[in-house]
Protein backbone atom coordinates (compact mmCIF):
# COMPACT_ATOMS: atom_id res chain seq x y z
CA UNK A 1 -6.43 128.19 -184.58
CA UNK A 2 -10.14 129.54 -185.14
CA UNK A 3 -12.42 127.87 -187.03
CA UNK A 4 -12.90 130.04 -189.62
CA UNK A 5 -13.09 128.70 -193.16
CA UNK A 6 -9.79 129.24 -195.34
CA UNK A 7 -11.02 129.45 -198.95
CA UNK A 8 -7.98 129.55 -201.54
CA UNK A 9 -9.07 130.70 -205.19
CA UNK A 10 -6.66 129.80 -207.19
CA UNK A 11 -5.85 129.24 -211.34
CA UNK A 12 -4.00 130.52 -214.29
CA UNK A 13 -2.92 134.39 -214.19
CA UNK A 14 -5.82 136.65 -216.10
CA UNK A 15 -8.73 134.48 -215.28
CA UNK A 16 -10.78 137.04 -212.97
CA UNK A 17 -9.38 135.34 -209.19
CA UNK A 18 -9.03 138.80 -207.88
CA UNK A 19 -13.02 139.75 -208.95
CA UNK A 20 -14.14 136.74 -207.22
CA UNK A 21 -12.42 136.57 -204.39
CA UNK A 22 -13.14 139.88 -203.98
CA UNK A 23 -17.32 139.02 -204.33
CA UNK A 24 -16.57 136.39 -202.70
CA UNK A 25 -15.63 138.28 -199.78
CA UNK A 26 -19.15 140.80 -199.65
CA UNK A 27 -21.22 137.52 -200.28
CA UNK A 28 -19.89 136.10 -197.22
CA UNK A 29 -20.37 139.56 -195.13
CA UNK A 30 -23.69 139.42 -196.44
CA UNK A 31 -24.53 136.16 -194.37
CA UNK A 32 -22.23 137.56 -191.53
CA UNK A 33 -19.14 136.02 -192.01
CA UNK A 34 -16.76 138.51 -192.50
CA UNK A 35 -13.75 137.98 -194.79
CA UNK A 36 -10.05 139.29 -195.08
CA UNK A 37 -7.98 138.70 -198.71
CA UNK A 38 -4.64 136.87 -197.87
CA UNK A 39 -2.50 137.49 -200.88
CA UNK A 40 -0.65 134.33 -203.06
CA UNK A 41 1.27 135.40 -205.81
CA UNK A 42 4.75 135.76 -204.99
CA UNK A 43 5.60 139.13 -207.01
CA UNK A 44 2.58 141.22 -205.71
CA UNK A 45 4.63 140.86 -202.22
CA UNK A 46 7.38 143.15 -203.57
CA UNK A 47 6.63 146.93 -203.24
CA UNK A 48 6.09 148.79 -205.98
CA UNK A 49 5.36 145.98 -208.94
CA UNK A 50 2.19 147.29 -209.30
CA UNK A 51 1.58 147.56 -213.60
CA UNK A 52 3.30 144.19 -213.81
CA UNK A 53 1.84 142.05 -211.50
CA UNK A 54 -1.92 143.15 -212.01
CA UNK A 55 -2.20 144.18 -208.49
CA UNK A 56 -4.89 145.38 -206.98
CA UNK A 57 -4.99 149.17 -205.94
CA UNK A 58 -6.09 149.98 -202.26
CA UNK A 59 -8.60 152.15 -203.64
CA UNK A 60 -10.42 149.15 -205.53
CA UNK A 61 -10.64 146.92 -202.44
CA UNK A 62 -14.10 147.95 -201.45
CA UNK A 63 -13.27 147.95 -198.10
CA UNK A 64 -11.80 144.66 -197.38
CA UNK A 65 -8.93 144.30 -195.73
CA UNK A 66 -5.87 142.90 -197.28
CA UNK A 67 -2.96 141.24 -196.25
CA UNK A 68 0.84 140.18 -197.65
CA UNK A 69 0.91 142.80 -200.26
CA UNK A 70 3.79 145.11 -200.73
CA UNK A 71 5.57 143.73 -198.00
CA UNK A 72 9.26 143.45 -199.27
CA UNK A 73 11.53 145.52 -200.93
CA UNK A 74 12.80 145.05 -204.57
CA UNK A 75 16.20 143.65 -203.45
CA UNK A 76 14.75 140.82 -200.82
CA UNK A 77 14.34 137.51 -201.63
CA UNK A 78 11.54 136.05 -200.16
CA UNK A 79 12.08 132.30 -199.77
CA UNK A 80 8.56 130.57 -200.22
CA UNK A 81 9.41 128.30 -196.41
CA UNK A 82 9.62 132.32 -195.53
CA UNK A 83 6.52 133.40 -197.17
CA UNK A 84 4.44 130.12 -195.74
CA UNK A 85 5.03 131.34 -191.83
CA UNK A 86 3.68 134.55 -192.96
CA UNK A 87 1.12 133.73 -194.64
CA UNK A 88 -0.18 131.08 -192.11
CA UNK A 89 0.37 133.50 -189.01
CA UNK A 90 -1.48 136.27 -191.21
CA UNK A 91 -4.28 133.52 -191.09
CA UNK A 92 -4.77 132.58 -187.77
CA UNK A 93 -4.77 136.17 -186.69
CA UNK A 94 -8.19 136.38 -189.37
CA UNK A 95 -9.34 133.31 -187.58
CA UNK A 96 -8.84 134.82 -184.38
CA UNK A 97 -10.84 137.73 -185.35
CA UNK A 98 -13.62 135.60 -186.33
CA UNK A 99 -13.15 136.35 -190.17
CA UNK A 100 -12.64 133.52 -193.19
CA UNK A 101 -9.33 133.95 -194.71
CA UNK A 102 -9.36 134.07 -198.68
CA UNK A 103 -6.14 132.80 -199.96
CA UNK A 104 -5.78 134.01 -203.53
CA UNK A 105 -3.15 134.30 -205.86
CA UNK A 106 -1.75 131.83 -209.02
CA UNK A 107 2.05 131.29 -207.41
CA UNK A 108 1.49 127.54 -207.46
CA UNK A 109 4.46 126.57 -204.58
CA UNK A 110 3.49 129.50 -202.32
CA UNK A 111 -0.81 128.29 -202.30
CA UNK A 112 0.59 124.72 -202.09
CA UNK A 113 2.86 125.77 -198.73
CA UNK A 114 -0.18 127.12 -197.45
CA UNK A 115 -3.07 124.77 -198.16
CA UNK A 116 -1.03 121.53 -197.41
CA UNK A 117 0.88 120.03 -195.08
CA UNK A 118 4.08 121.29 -196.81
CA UNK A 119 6.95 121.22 -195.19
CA UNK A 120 10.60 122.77 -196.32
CA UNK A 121 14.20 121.05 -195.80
CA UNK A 122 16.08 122.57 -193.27
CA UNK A 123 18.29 125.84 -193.76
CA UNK A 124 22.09 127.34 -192.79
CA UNK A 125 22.86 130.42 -193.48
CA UNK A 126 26.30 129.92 -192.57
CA UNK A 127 26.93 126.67 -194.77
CA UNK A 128 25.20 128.91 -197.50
CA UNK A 129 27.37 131.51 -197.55
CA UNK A 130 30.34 128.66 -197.94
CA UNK A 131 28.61 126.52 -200.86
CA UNK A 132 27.76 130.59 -202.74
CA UNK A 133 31.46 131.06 -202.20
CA UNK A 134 32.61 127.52 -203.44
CA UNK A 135 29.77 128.07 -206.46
CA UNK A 136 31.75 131.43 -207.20
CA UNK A 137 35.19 130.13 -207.21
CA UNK A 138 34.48 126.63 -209.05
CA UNK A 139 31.17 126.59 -210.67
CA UNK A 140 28.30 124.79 -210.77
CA UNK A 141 29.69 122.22 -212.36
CA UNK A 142 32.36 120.77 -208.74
CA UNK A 143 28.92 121.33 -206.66
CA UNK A 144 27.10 119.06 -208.86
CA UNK A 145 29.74 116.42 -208.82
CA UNK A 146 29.61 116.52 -204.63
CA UNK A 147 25.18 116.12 -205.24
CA UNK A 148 26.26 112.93 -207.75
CA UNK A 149 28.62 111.59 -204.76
CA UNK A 150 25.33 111.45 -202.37
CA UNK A 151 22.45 111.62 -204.85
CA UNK A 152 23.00 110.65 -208.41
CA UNK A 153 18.93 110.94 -209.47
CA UNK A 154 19.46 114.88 -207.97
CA UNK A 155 22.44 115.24 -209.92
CA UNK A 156 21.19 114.21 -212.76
CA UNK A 157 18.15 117.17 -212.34
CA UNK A 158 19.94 120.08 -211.84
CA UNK A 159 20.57 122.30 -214.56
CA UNK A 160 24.19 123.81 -213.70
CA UNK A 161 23.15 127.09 -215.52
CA UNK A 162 20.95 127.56 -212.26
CA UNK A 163 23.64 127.59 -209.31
CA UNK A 164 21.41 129.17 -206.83
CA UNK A 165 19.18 125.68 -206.95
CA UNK A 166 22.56 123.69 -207.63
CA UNK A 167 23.94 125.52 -204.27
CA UNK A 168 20.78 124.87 -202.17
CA UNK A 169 20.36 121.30 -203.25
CA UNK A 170 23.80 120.85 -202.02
CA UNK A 171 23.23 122.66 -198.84
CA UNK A 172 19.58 120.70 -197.75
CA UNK A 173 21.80 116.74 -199.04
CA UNK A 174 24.77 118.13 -196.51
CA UNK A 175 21.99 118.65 -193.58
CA UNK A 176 21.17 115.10 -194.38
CA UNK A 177 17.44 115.97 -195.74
CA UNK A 178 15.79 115.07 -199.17
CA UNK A 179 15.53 117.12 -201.74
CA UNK A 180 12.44 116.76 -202.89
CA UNK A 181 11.14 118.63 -199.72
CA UNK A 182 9.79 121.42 -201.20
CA UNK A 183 7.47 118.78 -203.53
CA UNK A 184 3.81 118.78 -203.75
CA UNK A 185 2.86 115.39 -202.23
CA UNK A 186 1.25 112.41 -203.66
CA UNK A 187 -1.56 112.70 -201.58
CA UNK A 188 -1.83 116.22 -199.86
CA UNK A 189 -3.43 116.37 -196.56
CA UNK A 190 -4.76 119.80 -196.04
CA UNK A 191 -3.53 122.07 -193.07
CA UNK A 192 -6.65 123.34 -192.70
CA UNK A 193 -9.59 121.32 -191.93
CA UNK A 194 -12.52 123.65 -193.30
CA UNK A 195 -10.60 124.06 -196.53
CA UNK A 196 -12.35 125.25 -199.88
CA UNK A 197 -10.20 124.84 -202.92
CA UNK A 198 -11.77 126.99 -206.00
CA UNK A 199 -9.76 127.23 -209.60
CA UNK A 200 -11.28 130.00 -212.01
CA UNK A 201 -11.17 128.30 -215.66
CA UNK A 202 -11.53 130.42 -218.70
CA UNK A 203 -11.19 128.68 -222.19
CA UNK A 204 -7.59 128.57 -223.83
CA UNK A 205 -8.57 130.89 -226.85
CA UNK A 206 -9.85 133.60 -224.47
CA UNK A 207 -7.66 133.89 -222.15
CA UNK A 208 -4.79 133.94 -224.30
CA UNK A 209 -6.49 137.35 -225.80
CA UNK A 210 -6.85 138.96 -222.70
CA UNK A 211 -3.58 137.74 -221.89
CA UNK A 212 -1.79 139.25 -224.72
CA UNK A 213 -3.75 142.54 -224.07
CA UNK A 214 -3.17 142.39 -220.53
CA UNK A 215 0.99 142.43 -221.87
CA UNK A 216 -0.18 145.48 -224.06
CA UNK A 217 -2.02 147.62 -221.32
CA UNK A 218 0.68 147.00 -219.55
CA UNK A 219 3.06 148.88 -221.12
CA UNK A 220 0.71 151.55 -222.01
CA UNK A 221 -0.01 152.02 -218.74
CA UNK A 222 3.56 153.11 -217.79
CA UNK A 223 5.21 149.70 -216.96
CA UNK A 224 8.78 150.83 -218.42
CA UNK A 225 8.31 154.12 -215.73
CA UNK A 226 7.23 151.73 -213.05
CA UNK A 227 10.33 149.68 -213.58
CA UNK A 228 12.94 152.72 -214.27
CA UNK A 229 12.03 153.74 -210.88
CA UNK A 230 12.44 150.35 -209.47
CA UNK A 231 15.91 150.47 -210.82
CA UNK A 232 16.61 152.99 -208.95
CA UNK A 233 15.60 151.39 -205.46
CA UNK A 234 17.89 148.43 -206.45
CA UNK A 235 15.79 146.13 -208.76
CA UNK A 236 18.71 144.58 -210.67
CA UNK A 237 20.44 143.96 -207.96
CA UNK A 238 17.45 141.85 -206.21
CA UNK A 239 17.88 137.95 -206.24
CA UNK A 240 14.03 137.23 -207.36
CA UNK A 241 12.27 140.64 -208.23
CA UNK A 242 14.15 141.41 -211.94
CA UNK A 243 13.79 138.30 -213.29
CA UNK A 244 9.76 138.26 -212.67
CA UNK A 245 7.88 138.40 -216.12
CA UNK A 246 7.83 141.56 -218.01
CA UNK A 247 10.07 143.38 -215.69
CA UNK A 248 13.11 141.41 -217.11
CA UNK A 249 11.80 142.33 -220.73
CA UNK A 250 11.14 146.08 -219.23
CA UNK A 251 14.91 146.14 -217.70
CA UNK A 252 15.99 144.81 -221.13
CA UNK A 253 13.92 147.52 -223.84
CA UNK A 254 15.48 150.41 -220.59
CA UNK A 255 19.19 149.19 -221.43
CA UNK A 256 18.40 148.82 -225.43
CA UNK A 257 18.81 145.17 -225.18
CA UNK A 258 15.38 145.20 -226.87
CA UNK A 259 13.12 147.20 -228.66
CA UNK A 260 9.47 147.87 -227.43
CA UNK A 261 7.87 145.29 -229.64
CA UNK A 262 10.29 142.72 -229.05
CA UNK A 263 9.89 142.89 -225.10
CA UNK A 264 5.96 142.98 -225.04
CA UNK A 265 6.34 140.09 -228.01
CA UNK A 266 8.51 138.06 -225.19
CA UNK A 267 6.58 138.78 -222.27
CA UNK A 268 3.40 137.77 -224.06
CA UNK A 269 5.26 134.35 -225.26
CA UNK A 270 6.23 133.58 -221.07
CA UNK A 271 3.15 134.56 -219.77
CA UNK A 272 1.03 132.15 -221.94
CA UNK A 273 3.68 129.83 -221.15
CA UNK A 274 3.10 130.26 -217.63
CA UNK A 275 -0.42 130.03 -217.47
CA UNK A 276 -0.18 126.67 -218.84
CA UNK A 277 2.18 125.55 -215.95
CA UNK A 278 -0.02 126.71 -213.69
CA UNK A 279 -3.32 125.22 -215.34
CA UNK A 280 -1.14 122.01 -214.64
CA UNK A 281 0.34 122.53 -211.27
CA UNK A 282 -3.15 122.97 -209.95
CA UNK A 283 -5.03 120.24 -211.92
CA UNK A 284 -3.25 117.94 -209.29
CA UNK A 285 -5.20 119.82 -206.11
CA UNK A 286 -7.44 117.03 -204.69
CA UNK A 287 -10.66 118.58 -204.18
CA UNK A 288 -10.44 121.32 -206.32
CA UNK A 289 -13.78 122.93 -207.36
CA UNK A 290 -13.61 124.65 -210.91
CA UNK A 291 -15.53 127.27 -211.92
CA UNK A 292 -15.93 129.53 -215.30
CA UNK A 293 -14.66 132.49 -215.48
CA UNK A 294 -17.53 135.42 -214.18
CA UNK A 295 -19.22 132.82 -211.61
CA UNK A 296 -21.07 134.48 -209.36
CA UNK A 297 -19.86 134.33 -206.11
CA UNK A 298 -22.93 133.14 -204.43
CA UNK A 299 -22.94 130.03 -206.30
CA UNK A 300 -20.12 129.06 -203.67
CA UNK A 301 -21.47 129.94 -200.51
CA UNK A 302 -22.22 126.37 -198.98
CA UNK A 303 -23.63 126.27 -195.21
């Protein structure tokens, strides 16, 4: 690998990361080190969740290049062990090019797989297919009991309404791994040496306005037109994509399951509830340099 520096910018959703990584970026070209944006949030790798996911237009990306957006269809699922070789290859190839990688995104698991030595419990696709068909025909409930037989404390976790997670816990415990592979660690070491770790921190009261407004301006902007389209490349059928916030609530006001003001009232509700999980989840990043929201990017140039 290079030795280019691998800065991740990371924090809860609406806090400015994409501004400043994207000053970030020219600051660093400005003392010739060029920079390419890796993309971390897990929904702005599906094409065509645009409105929903806040993502950044091409036209708006002043030039830099950008990487691991719109790179799946609707109807994938894009395991995070999947989207870590990825990323990580889309990495060294900036190294090689003599470029820092910016890692940027708020998908806590998917940084985490890339900034630390994270490593996944094994997969069989075969075995898979036989615990989805045993989940189908029995429920949750008989794959649980087989988890209790090995690993009571797993058991004991699982919530049986979730039988995609009951069926893969069962599937890493009958590879004879542990399932708390895909953890963050006690202690993290970093898989990158020349690591900078940056969280963007804007006061609770704030950002839960522009949160909420983000939720409005969504839907102004033509979020239930993005989404009916969607629909029609598949998006309810996907694994992952229809359950993402907002585009559930969209799929639900398109099939009258809710009116207009009761979706945006629900997708405001999970997204503030999700910005707290991920003010927590990366809280526990050793290392981590905050910053206020609309820090200049210079103020984290370092030799």
């Amino acid at each position: 690998m290079g030795a280019g520096r691998l800065w991740a910018i990371v924090g809860a959703t609406g806090t400015g990361k994409t501004s400043l990584s994207l000053d970030l970026a020219e600051e660093l070209a400005g003392v010739g080190r060029p920079a390419e944006i890796v993309n971390a949030d897990a929904m702005q790798l599906y094409r065509g969740m645009d409105i929903g996911t806040a993502k950044i237009a091409v036209s708006e990306r002043r030039g830099i290049p950008h990487h691991l957006f719109d790179e799946f269809e609707v109807t994938e699922d894009v395991a995070v062990a999947v989207y870590q070789e990825r990323a990580r290859a889309t990495i060294r190839d900036i190294f090689d090019r003599g470029a820092d990688a910016i890692l940027v995104g708020g998908s806590g698991l998917y940084v985490s797989s890339v900034v630390f030595d994270f490593r996944f419990p094994p997969r069989d696709p075969a075995l898979r297919s036989r615990l989805e068909a045993d989940l189908e025909a029995l429920g949750a409930g008989a794959l649980i009991e087989r988890i209790r037989a090995v690993d009571p404390g797993a058991a004991d976790r699982l919530d049986p309404r979730n039988g995609r997670r009951v069926a893969r816990a069962l599937e890493v415990l009958l590879q004879g791994a542990d399932t708390h592979g895909a953890a963050l660690p006690e202690a993290p070491a970093l898989w990158h040496p020349d690591t900078e770790l940056i969280g963007v921190h804007l006061d609770r009261t704030h950002l839960v306005e522009r949160l909420d407004e983000r939720v409005r301006s969504m839907w102004r902007d033509g979020l239930l037109t993005e989404v009916d389209a969607l629909r029609a490349r598949g998006l309810e059928e996907g694994p992952t994509a229809p359950r993402a916030i907002g585009y559930a609530q969209a799929l639900a006001q398109l099939s009258g399951r809710m009116s207009e003001e009761e979706a945006v009232a629900e997708t405001q509700a999970l997204t503030r509830r999700y910005a707290r999980r991920q003010v927590s989840w990366f809280k526990r990043y050793p290392g981590l340099l905050w910053v206020d929201a609309g820090t200049p990017a210079s103020a984290l140039l370092r030799p």
